[in-house]
Protein backbone atom coordinates (compact mmCIF):
# COMPACT_ATOMS: atom_id res chain seq x y z
CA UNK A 1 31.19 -2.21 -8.82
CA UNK A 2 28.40 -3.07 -11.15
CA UNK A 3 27.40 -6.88 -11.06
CA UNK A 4 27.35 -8.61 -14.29
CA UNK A 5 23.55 -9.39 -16.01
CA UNK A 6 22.52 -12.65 -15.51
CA UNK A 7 22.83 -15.32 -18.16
CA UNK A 8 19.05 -16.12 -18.93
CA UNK A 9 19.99 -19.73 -17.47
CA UNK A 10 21.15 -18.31 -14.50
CA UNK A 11 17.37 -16.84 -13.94
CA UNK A 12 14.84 -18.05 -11.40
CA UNK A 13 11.50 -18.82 -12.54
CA UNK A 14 10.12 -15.19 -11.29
CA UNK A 15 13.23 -14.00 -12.84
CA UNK A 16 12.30 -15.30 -15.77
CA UNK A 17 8.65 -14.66 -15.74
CA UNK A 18 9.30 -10.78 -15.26
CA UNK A 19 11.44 -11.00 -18.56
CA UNK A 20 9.06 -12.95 -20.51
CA UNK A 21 5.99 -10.93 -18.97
CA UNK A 22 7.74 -7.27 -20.25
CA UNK A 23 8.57 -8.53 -23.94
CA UNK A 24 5.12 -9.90 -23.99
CA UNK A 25 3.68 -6.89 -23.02
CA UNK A 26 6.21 -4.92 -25.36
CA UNK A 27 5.67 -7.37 -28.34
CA UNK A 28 3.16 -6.62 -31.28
CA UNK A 29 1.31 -9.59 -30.32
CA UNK A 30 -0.20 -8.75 -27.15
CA UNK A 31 -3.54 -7.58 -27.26
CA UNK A 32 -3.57 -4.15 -24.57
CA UNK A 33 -7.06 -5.12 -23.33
CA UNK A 34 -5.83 -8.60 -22.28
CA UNK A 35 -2.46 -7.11 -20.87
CA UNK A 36 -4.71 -4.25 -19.02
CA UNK A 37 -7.04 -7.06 -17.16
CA UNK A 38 -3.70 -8.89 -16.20
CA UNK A 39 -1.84 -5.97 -14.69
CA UNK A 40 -5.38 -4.98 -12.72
CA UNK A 41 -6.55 -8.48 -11.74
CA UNK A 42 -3.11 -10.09 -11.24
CA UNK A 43 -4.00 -13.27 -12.55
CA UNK A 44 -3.73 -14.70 -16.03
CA UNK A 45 -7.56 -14.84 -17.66
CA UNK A 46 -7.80 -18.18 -19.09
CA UNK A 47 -9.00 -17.02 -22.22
CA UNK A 48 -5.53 -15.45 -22.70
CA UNK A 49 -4.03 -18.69 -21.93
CA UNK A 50 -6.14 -20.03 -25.07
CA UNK A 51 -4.97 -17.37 -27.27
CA UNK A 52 -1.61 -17.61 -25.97
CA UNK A 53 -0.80 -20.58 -26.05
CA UNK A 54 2.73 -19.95 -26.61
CA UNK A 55 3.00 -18.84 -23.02
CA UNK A 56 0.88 -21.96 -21.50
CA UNK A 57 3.53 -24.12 -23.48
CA UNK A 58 6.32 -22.52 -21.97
CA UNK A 59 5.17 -22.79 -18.37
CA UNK A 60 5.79 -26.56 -18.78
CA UNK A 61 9.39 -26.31 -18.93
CA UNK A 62 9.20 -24.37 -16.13
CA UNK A 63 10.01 -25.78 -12.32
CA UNK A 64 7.93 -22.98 -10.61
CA UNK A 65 4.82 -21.79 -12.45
CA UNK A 66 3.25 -20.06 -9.84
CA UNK A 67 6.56 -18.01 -9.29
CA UNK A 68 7.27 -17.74 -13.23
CA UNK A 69 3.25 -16.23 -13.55
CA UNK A 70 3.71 -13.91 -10.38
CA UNK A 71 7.11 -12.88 -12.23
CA UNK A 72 5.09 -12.36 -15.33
CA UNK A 73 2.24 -10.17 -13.92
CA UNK A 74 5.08 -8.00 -12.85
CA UNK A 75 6.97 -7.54 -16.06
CA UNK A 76 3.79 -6.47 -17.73
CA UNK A 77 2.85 -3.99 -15.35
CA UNK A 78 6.18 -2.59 -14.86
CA UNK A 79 5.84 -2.47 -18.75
CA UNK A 80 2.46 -0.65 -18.54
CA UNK A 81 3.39 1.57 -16.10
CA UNK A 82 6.40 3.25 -18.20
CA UNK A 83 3.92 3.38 -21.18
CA UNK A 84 1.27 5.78 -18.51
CA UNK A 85 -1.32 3.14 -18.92
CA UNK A 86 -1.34 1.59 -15.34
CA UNK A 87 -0.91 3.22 -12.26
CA UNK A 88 -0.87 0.30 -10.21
CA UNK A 89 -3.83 1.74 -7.70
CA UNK A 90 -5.50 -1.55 -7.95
């Protein structure tokens, strides 16, 4: 039996993060340079955190940042990695 999708208020804050991270990565907005050096580096450059602040304004609703970033990471590389433009080696 396939389980149901989770409601997005049902999601943890990696949960969450992986969501956000994908449609970020997916969205016209994000620059592929910036989502590149995130995917490789696995931390968020703090000059995207200027440019986005969107994002840096949303962690502060969150109860878990570290685990909604982590998530976030993840969503753009799985993102990047469907598109052929990460292999993950790193």
């Amino acid at each position: 039996m396939k389980s149901e999708p989770k409601d997005v208020d049902e999601l943890n804050p990696r949960e969450r993060g992986i969501m956000i991270g994908r449609a970020w990565a997916e969205s016209q907005e994000a620059d592929p340079i910036t989502a590149l050096q995130l995917a490789t580096e696995g931390t968020i450059p703090d000059d995207a955190r200027t440019r986005e602040k969107v994002l840096d304004a949303l962690v502060d609703y969150i109860e878990n940042p570290k685990a909604f970033w982590e998530g976030f990471i993840h969503g753009v590389r799985g993102y990047l990695v469907e598109q052929g433009l990460y292999r993950g080696d790193g």
